[in-house]
Structure formats: C-alpha cells, structure tokens
C-alpha atoms as a PDB file:
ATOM      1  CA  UNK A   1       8.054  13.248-115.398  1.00  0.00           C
ATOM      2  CA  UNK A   2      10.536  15.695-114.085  1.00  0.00           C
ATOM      3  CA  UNK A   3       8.845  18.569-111.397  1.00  0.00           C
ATOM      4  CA  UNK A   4      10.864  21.930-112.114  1.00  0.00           C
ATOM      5  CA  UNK A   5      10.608  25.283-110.048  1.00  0.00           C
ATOM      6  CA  UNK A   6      10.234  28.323-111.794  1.00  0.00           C
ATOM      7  CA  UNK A   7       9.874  32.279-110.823  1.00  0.00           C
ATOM      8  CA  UNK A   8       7.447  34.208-113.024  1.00  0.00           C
ATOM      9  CA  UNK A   9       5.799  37.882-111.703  1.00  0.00           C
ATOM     10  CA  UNK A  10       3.387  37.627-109.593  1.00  0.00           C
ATOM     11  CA  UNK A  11       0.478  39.508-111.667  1.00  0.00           C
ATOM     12  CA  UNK A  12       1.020  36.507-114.316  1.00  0.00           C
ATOM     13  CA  UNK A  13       0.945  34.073-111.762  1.00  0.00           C
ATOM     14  CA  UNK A  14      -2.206  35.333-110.655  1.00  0.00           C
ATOM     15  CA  UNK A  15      -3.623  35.388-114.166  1.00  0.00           C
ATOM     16  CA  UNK A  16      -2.361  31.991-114.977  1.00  0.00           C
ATOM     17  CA  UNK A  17      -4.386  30.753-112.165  1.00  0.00           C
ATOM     18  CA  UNK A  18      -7.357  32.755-112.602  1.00  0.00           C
ATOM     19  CA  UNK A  19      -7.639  31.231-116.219  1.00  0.00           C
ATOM     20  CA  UNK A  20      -5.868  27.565-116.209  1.00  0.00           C
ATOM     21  CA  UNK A  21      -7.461  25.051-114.305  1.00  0.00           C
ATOM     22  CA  UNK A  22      -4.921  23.524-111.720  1.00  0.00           C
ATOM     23  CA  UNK A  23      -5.511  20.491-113.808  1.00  0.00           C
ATOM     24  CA  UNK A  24      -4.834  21.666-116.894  1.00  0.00           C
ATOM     25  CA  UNK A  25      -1.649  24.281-116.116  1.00  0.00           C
ATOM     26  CA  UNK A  26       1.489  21.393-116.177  1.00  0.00           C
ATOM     27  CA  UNK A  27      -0.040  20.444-120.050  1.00  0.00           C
ATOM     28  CA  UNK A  28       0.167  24.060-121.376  1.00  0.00           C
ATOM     29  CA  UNK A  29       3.233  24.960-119.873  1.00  0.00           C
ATOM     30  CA  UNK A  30       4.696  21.718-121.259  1.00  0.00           C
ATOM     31  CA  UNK A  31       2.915  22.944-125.013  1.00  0.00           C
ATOM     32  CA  UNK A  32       4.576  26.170-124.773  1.00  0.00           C
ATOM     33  CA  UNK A  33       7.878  25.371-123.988  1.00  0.00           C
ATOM     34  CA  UNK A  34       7.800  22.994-126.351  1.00  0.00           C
ATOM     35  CA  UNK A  35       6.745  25.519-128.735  1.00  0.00           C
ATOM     36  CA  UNK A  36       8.987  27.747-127.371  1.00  0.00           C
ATOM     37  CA  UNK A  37      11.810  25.302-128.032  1.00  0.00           C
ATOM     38  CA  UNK A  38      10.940  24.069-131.549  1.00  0.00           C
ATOM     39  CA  UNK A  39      11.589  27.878-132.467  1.00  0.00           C
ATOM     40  CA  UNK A  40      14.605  28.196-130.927  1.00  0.00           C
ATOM     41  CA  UNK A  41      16.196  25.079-132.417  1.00  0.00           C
ATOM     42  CA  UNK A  42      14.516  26.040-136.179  1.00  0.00           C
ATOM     43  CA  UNK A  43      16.357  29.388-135.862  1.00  0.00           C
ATOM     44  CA  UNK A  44      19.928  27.494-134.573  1.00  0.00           C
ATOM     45  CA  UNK A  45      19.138  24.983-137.990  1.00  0.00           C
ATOM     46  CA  UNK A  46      18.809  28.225-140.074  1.00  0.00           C
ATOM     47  CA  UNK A  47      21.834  29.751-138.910  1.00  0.00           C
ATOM     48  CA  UNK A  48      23.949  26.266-139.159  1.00  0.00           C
ATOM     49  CA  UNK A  49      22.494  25.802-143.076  1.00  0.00           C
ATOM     50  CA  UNK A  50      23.653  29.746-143.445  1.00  0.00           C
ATOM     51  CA  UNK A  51      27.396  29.094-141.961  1.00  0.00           C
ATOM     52  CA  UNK A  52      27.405  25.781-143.897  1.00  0.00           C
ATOM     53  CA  UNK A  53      26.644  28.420-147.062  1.00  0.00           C
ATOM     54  CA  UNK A  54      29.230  30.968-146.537  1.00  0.00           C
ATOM     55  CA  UNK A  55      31.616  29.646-149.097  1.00  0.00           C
ATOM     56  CA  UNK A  56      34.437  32.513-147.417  1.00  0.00           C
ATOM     57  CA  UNK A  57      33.850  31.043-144.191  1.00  0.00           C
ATOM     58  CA  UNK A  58      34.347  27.410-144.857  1.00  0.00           C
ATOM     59  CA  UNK A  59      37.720  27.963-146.721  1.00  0.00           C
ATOM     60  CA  UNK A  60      38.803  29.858-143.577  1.00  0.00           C
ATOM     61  CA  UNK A  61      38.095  27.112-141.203  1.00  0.00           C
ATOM     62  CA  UNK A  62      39.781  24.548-143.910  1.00  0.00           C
ATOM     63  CA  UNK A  63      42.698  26.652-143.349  1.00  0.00           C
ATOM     64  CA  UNK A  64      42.623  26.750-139.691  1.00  0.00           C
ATOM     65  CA  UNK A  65      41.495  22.348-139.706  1.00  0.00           C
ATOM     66  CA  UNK A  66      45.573  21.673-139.876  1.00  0.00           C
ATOM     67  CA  UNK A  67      46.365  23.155-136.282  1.00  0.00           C
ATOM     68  CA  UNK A  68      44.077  20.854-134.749  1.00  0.00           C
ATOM     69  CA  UNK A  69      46.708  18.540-133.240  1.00  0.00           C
ATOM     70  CA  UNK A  70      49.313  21.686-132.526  1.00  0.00           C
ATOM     71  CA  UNK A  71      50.210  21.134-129.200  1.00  0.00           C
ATOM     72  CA  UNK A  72      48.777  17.685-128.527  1.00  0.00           C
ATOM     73  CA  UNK A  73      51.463  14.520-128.216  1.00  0.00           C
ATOM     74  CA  UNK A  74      50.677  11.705-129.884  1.00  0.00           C
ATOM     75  CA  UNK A  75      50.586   9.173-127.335  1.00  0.00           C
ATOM     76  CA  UNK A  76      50.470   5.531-127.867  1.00  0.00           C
ATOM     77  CA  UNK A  77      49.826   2.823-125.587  1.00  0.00           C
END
C-alpha cells in the first residue's frame, strides 16, 4: 500500500471527517478514484476506437508512416 498526500479545501475536509469514519476514509477514497479512473480510461478507449474509425485520418498517417526513419542512421554492430 502506497500513503499519498493530497490538498483538498478545507470545508470538504471538514465534511469528509464529520461523515467518514477515520476507519473507513482510505477505502472510499481508494473506490472513488478508482471510479474516477475507470471513467477516464473508458472515455480515452472511446476516443482511440473513434481515431481508429476515421477512415481520412488513417490514410493520412499511412502517408506520413514512410518518414519514420528520416533522419535516423542505420547503425549496425
């Protein structure tokens, strides 16, 4: 278990006390993060499936794929 240290206003610090048990705060925080975080990465997944869609998009980037050695030597040990 990693210990982090976080700022959050003082009024919510004060309710977050008032209602959480001290033993009971680490487990919700850890719930809503990971909540927080499953969102986050289902809305990065949409927008990767979207890109992977855009049919304009992809073409361009096939045309750009044959600079990716410009300016790298080809060394061989």
């Amino acid at each position: 278990m990693e210990q982090l240290l976080i700022s959050i206003p003082e009024n919510l610090a004060a309710r977050f006390r008032a209602l959480v048990p001290p033993r009971q705060r680490s487990k919700m925080l850890v719930r809503l993060i990971e909540k927080e975080i499953a969102e986050k990465e289902n809305e990065l997944y949409a927008c990767a499936k979207a890109v992977e869609k855009d049919e304009a998009l992809t073409k361009e980037m096939e045309d750009w794929e044959i600079t990716l050695q410009d300016g790298l030597e080809n060394e061989t040990r």
